[in-house]
N, C-alpha and C. Protein backbone atom coordinates (compact mmCIF):
# COMPACT_ATOMS: atom_id res chain seq x y z
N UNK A 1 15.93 -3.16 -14.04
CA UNK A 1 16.61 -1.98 -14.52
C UNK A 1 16.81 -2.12 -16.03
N UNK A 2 16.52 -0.92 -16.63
CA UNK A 2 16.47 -0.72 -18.10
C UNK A 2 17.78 -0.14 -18.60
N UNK A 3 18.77 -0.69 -19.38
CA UNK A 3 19.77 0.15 -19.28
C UNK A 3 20.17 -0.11 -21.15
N UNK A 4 20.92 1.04 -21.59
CA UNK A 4 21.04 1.39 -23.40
C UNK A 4 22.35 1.12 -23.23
N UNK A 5 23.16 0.79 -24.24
CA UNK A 5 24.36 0.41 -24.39
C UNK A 5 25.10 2.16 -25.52
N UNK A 6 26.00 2.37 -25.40
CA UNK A 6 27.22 1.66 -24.62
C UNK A 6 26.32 2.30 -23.21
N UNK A 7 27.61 1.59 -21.97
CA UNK A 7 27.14 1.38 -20.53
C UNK A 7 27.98 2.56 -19.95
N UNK A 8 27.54 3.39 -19.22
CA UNK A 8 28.32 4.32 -18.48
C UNK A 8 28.97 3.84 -17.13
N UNK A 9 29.64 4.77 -16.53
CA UNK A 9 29.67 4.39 -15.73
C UNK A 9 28.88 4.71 -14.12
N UNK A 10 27.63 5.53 -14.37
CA UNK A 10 26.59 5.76 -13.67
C UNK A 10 25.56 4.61 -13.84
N UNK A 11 25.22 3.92 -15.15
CA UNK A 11 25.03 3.15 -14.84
C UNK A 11 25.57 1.85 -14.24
N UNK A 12 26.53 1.54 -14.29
CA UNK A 12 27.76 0.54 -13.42
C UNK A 12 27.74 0.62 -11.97
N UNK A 13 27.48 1.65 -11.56
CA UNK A 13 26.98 2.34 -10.12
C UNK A 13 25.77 1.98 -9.79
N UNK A 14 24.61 1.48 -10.56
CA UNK A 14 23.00 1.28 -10.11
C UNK A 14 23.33 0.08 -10.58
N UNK A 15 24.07 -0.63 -10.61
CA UNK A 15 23.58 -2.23 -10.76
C UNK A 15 23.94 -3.52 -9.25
N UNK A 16 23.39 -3.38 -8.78
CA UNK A 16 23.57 -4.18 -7.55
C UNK A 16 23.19 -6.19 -7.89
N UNK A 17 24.08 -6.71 -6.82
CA UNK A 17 23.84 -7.83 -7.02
C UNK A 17 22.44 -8.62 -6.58
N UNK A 18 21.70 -9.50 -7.41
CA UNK A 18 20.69 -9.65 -7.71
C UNK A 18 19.76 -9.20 -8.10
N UNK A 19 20.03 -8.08 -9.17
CA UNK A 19 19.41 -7.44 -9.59
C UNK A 19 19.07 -7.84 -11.21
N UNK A 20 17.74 -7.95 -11.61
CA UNK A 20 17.84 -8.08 -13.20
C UNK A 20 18.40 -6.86 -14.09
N UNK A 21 18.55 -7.09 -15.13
CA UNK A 21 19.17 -5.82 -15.78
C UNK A 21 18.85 -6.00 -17.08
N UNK A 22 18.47 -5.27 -18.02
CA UNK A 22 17.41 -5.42 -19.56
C UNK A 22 18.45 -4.66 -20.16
N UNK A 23 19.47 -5.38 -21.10
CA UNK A 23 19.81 -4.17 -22.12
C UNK A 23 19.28 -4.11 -23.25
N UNK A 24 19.56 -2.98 -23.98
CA UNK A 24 19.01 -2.88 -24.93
C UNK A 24 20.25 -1.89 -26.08
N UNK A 25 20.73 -2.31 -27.22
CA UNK A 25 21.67 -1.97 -27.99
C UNK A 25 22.49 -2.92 -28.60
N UNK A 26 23.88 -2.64 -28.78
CA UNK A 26 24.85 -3.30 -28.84
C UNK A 26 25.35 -4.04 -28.01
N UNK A 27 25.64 -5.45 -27.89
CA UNK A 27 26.18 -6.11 -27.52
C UNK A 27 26.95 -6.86 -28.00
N UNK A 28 28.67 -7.24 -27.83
CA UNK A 28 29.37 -8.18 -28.36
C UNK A 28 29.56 -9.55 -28.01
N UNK A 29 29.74 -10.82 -28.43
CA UNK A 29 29.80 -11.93 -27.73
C UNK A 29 31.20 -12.12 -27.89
N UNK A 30 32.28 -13.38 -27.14
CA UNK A 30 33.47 -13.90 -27.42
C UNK A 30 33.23 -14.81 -26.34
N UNK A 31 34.21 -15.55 -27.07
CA UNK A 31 34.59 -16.42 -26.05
C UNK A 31 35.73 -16.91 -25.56
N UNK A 32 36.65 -18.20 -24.99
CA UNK A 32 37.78 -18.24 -24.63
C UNK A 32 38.94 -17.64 -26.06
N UNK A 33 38.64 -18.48 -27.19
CA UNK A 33 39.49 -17.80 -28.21
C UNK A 33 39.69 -16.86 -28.74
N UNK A 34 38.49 -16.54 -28.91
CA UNK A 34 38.27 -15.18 -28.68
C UNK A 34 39.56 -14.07 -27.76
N UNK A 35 38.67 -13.94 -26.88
CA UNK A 35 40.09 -13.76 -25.84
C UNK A 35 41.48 -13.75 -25.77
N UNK A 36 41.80 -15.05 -25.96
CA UNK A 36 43.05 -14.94 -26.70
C UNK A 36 43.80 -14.03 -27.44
N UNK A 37 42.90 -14.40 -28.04
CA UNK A 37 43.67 -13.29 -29.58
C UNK A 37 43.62 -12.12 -29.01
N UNK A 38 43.03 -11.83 -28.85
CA UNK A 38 42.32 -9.82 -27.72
C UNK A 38 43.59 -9.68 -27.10
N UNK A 39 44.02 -10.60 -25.94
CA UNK A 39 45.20 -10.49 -24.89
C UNK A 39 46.43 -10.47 -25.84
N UNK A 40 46.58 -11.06 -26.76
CA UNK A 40 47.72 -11.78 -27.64
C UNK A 40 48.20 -9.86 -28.63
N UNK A 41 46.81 -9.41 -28.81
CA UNK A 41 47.01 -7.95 -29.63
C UNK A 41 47.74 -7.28 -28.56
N UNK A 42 46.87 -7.61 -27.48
CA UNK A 42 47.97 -6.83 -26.43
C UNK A 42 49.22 -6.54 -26.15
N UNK A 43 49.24 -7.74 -25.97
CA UNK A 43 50.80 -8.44 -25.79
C UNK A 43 51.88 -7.38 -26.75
N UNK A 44 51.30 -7.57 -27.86
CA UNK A 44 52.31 -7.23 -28.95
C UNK A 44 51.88 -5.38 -29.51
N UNK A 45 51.61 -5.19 -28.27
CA UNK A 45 51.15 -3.30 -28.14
C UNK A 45 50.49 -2.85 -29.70
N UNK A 46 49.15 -3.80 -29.73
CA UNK A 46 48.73 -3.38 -31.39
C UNK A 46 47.21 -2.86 -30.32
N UNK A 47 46.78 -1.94 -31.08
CA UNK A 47 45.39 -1.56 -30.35
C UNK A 47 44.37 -2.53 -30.75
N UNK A 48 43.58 -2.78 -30.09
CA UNK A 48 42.21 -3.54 -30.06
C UNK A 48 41.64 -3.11 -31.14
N UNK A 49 41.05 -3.88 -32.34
CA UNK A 49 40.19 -3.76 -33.35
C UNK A 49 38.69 -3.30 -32.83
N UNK A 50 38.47 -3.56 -31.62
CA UNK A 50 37.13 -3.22 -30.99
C UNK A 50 37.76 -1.67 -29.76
N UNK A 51 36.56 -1.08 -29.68
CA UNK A 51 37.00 -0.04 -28.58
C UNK A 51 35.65 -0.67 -27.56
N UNK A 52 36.26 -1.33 -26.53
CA UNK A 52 35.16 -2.27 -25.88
C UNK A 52 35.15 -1.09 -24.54
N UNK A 53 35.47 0.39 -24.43
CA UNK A 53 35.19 1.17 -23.51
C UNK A 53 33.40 1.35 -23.62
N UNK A 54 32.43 0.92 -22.54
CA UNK A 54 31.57 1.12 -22.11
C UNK A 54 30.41 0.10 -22.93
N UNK A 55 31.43 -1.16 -23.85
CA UNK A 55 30.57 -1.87 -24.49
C UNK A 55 30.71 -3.30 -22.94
N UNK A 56 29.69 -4.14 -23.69
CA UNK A 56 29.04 -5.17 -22.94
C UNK A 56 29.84 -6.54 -23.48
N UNK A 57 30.33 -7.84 -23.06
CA UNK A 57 30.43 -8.77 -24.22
C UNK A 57 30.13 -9.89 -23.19
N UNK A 58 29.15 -10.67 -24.24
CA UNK A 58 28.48 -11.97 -23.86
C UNK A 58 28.99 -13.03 -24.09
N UNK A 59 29.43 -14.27 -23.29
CA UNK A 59 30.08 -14.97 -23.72
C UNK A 59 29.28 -16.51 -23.92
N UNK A 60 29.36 -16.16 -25.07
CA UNK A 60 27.86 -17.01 -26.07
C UNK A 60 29.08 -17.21 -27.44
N UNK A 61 28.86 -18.36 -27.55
CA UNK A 61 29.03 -19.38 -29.23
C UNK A 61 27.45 -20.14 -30.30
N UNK A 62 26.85 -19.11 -30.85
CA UNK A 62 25.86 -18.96 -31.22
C UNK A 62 25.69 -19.96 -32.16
N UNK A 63 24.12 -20.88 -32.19
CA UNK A 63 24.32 -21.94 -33.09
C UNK A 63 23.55 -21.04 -34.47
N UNK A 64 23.64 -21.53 -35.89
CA UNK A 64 23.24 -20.87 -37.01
C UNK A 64 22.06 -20.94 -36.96
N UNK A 65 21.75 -19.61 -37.56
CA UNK A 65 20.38 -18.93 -37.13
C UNK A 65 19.54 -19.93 -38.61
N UNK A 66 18.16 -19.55 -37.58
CA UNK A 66 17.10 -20.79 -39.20
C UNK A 66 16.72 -19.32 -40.11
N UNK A 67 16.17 -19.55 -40.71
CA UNK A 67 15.74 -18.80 -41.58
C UNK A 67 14.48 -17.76 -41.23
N UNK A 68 14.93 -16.19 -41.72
CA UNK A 68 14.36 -15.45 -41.18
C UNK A 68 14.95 -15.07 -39.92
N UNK A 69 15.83 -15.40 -39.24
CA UNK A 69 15.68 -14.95 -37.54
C UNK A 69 17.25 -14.71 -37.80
N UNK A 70 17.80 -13.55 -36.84
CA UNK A 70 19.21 -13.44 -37.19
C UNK A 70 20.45 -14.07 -36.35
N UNK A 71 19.70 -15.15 -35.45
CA UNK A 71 20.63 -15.47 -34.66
C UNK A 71 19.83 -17.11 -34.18
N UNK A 72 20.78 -18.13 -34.22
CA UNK A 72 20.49 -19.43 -33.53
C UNK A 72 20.32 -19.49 -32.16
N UNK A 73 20.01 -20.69 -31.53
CA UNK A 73 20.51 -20.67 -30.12
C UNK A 73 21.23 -19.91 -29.51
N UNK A 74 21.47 -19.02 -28.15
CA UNK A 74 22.30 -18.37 -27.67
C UNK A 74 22.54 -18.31 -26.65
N UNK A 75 22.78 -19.77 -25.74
CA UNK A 75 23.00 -19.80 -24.30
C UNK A 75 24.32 -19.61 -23.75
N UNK A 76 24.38 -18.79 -22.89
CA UNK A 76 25.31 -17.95 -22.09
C UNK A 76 26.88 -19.32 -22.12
N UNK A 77 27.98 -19.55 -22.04
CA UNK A 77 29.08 -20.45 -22.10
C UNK A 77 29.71 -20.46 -20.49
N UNK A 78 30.42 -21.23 -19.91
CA UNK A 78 30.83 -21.31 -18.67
C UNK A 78 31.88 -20.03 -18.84
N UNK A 79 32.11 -19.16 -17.60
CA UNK A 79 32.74 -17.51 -17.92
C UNK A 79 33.75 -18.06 -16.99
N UNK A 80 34.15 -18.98 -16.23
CA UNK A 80 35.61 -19.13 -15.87
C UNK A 80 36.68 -19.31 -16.93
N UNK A 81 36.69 -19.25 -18.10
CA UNK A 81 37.52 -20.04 -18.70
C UNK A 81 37.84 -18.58 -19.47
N UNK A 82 37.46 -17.09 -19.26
CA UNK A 82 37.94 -16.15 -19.62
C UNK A 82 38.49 -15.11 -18.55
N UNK A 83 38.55 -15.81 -17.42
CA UNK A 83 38.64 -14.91 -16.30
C UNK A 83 40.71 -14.63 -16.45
N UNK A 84 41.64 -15.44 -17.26
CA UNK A 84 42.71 -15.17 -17.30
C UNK A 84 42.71 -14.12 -18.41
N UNK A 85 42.01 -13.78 -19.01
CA UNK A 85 42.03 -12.76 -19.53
C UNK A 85 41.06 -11.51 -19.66
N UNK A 86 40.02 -11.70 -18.98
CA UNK A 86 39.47 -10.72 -19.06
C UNK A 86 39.51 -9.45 -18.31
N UNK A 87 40.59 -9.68 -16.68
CA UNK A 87 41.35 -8.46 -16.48
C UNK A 87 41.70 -7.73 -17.09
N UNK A 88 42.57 -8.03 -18.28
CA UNK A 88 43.38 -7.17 -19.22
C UNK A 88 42.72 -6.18 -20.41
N UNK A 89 41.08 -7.07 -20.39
CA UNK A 89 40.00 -6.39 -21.75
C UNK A 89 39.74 -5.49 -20.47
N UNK A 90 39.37 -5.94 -19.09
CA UNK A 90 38.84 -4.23 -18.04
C UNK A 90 40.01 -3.05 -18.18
N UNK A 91 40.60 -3.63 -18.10
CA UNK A 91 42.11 -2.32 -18.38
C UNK A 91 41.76 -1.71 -19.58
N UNK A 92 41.53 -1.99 -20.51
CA UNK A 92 41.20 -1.63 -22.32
C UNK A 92 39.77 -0.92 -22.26
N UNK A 93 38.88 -1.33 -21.16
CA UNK A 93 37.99 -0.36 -20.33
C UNK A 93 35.92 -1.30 -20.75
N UNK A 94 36.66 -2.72 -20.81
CA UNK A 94 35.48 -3.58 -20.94
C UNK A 94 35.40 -3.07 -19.29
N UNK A 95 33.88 -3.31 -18.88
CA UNK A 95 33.62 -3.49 -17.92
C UNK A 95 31.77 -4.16 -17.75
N UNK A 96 31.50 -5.00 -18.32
CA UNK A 96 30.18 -5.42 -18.51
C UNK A 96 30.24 -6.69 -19.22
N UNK A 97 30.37 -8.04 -18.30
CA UNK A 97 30.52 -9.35 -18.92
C UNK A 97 29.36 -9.94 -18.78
N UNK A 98 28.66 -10.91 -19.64
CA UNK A 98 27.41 -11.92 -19.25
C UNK A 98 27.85 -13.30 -19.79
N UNK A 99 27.38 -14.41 -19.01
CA UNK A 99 28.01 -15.81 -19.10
C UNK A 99 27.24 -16.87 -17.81
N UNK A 100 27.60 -17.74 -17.45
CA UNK A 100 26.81 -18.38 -17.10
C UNK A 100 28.16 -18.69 -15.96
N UNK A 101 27.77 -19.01 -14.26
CA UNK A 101 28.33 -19.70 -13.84
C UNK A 101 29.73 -18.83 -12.79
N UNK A 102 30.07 -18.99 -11.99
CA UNK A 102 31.13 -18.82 -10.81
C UNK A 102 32.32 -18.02 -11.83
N UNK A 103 33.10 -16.83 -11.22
CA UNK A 103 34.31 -16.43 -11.51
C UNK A 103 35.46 -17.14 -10.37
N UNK A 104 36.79 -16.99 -10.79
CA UNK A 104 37.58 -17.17 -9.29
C UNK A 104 37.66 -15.94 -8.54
N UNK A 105 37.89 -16.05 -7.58
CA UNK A 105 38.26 -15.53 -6.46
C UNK A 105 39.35 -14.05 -6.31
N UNK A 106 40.21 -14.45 -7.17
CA UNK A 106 41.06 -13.74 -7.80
C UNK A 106 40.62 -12.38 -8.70
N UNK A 107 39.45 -13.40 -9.64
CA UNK A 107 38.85 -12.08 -10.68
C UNK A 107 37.88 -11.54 -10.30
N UNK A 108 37.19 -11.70 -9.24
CA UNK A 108 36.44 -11.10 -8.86
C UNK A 108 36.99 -10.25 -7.96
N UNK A 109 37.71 -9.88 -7.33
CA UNK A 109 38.38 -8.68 -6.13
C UNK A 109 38.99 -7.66 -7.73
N UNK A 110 39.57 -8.18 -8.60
CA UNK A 110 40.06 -7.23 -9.70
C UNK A 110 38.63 -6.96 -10.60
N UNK A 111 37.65 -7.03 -10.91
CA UNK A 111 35.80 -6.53 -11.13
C UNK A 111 36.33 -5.89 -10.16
N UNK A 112 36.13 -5.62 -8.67
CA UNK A 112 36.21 -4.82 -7.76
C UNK A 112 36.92 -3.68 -8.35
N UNK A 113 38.60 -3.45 -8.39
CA UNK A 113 39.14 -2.89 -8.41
C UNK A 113 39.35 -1.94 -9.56
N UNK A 114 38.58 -2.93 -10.50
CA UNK A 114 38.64 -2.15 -11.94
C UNK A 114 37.33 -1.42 -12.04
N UNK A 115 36.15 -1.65 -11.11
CA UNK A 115 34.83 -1.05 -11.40
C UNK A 115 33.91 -1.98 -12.68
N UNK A 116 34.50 -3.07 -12.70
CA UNK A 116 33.21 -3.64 -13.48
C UNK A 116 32.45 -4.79 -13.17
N UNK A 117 31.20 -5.54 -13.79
CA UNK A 117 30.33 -6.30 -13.09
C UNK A 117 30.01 -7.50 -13.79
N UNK A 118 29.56 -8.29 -13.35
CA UNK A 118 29.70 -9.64 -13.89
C UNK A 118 27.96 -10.23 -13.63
N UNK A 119 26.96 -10.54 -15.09
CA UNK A 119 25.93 -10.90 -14.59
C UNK A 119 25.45 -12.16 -15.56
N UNK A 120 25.06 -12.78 -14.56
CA UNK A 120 24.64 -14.03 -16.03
C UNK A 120 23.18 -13.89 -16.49
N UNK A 121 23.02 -15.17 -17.54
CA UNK A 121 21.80 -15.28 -18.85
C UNK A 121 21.50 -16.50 -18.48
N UNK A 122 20.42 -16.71 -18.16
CA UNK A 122 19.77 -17.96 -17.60
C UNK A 122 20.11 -19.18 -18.67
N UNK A 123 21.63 -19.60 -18.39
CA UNK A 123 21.38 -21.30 -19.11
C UNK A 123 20.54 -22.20 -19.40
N UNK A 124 20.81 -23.19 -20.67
CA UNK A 124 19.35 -23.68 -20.88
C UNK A 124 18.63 -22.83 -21.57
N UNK A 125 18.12 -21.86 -21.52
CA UNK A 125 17.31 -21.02 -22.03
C UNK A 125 17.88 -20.54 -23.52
N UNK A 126 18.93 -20.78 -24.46
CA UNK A 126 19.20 -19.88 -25.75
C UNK A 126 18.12 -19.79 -26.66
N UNK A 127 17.27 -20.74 -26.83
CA UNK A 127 16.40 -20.35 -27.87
C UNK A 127 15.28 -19.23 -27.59
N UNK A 128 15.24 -19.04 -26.17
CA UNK A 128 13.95 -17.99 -25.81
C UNK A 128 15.13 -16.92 -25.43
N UNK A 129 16.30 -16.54 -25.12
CA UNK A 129 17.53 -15.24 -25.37
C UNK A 129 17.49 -14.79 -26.85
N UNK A 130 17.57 -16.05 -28.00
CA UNK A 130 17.84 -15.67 -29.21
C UNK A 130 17.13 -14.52 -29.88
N UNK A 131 15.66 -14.42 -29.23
CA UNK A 131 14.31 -13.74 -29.41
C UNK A 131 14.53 -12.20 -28.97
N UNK A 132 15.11 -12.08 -28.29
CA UNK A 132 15.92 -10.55 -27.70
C UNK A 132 16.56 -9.96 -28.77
N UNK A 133 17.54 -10.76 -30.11
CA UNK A 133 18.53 -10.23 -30.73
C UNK A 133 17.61 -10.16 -31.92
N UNK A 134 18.25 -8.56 -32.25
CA UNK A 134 17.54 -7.76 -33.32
C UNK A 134 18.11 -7.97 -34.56
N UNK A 135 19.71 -7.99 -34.66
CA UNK A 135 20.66 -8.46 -35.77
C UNK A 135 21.59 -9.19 -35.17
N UNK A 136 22.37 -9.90 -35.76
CA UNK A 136 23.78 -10.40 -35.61
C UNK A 136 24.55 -10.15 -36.85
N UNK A 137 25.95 -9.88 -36.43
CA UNK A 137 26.84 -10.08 -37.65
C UNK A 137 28.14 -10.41 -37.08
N UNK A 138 28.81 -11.22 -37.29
CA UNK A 138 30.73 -11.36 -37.34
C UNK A 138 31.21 -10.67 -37.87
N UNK A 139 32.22 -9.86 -36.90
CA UNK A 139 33.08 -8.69 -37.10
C UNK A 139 34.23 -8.94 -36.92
N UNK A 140 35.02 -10.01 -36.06
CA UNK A 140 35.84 -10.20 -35.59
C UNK A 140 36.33 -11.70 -35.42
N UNK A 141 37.64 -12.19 -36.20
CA UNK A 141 37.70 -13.94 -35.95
C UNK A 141 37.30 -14.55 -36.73
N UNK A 142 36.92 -14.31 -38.10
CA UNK A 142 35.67 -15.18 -38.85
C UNK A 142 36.13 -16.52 -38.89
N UNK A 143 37.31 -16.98 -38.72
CA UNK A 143 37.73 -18.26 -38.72
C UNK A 143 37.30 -18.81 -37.37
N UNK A 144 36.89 -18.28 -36.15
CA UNK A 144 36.71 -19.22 -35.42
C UNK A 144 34.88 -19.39 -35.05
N UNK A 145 34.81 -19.47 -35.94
CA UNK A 145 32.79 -19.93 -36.32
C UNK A 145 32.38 -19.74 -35.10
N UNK A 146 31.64 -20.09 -34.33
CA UNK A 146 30.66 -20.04 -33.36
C UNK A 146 31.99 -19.11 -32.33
N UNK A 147 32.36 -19.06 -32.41
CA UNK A 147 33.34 -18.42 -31.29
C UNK A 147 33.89 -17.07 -31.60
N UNK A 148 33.74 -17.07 -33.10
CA UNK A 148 34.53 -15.69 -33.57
C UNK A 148 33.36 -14.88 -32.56
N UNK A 149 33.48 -13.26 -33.11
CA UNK A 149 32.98 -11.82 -32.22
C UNK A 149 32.34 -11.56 -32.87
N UNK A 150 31.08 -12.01 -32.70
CA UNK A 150 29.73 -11.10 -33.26
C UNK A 150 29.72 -9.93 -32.43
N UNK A 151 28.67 -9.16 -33.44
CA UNK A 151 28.03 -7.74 -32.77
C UNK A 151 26.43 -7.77 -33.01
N UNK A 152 25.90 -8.05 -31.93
CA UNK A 152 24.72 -8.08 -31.63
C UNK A 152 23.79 -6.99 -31.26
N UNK A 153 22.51 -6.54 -32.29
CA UNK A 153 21.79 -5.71 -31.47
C UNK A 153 21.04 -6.19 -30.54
N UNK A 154 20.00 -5.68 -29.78
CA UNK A 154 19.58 -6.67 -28.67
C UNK A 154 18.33 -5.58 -28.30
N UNK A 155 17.10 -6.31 -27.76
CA UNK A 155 16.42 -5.47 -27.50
C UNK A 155 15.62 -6.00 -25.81
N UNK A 156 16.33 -5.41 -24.80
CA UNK A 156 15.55 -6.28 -23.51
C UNK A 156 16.45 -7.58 -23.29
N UNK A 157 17.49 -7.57 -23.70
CA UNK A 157 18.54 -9.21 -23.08
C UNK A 157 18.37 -8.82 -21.96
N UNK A 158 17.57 -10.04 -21.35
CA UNK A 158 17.72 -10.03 -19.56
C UNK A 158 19.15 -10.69 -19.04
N UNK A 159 19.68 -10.12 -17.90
CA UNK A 159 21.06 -10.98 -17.24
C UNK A 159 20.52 -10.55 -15.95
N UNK A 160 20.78 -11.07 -14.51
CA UNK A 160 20.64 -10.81 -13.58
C UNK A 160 22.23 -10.45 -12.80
N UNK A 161 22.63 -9.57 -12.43
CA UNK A 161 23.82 -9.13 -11.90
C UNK A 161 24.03 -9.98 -10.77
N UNK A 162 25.38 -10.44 -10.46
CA UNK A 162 26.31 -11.80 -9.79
C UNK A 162 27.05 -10.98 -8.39
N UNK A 163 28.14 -10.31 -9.56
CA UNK A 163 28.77 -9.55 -8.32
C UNK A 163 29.08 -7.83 -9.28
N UNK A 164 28.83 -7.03 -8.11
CA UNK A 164 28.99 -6.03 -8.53
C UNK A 164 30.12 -4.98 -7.75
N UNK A 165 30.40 -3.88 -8.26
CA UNK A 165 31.54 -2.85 -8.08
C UNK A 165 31.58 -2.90 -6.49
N UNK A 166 30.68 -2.94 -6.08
CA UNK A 166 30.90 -2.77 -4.39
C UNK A 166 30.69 -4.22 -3.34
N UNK A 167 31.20 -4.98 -4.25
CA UNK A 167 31.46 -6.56 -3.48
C UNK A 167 30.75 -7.65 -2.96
N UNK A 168 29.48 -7.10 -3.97
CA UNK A 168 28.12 -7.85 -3.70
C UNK A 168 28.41 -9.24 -4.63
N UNK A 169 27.76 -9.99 -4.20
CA UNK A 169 28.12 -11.36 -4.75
C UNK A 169 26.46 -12.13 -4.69
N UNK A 170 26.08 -12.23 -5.61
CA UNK A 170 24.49 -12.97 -5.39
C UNK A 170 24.73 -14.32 -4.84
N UNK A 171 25.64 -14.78 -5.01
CA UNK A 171 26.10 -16.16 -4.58
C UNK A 171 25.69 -16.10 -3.55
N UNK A 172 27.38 -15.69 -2.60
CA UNK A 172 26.97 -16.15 -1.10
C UNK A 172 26.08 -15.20 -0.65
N UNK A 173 25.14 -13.68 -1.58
CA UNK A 173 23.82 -13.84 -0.27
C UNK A 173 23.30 -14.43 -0.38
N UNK A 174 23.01 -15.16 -1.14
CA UNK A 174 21.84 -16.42 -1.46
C UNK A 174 21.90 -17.45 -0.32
N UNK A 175 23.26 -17.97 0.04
CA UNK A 175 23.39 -18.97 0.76
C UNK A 175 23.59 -18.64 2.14
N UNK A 176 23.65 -17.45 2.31
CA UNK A 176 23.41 -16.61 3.60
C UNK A 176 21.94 -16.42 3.82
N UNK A 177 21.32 -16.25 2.74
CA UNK A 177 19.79 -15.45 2.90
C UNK A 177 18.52 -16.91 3.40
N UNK A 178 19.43 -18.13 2.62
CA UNK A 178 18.47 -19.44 2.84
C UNK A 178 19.26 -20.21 3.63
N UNK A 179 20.38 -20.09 4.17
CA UNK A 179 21.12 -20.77 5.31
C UNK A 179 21.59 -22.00 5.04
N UNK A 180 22.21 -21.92 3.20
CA UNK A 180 22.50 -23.21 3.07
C UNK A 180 24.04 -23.92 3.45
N UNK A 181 23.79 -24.66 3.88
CA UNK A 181 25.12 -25.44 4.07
C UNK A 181 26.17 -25.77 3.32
N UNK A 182 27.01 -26.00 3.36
CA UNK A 182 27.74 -26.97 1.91
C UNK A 182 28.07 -28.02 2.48
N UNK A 183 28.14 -28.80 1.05
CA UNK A 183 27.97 -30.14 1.36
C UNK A 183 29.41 -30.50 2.04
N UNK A 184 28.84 -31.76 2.85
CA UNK A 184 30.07 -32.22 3.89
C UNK A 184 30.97 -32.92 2.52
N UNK A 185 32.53 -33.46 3.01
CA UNK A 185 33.06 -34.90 2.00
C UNK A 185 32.69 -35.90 2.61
């Protein structure tokens, strides 16, 4: 699926779990500190410097780009470690995260409830992702270097969708679909 940023919410509706998904536009990255600060504006009823309604954000700490190319390495970061806050960016009307790796249990029934979807970027892989991004620039955080909030154009970032609005989880069909076990203690 080919989809332009910002993300509607018709498209949010056609993205099923295990599904690849190609964007192409704007995309923002952050990460845990990121975050922070985001929840922290909250907190203190100041509006969001970003209007992240129908934007995407990748949670990537980008290494410095070489010369000529506008972006370094860009492999996806473990996405549990924003799940205490990234309820509060779906309320603000994020609904389109990419990252690498398991949500809890918890944040995923609230994706449910809020209507948004969670898909990862094949780890390992940043230097052949980096090739997708058209520009980069820091907009947001400049003090926290690889972590501050770039704004990324992007042309074709592949993510494959995890769990989506209607409670699909690529996980356990996977381990339903190949009958895997888990491991005994």
């Amino acid at each position: 699926m080919y989809v332009k940023t910002p993300i509607t919410d018709q498209d949010i509706a056609k993205m099923r779990a295990g599904e690849i998904v190609y964007f192409s536009g704007v995309i923002y990255t952050g990460r845990d500190a990121a975050h922070k600060r985001l929840v922290e504006s909250l907190d203190r009823h100041e509006k969001l410097p970003i209007d992240f309604k129908g934007q995407v954000i990748y949670y990537v700490g980008p290494t410095p780009a070489k010369p000529g190319r506008p972006i370094g390495s860009c492999g996806p970061t473990s996405s549990y470690r924003m799940d205490a806050y990234s309820t509060r960016l779906m309320k603000e009307g994020l609904k389109v995260m990419i990252g690498k790796g398991d949500r809890s249990d918890a944040f995923v029934q609230d994706m449910i409830v809020e209507k948004g979807v969670y898909l990862q970027a094949v780890g390992g892989a940043g230097a052949l992702l980096s090739r997708k991004v058209i520009s980069s620039e820091v907009v947001l955080y400049h003090d926290l270097g690889a972590e501050a909030i770039y704004r990324l154009e992007v042309k074709d970032f592949p993510a494959i969708v995890t769990y989506d609005i209607y409670g699909g989880n690529l996980i356990i069909d996977e381990v339903k679909k190949y009958q895997i076990k888990p491991l005994e203690d």
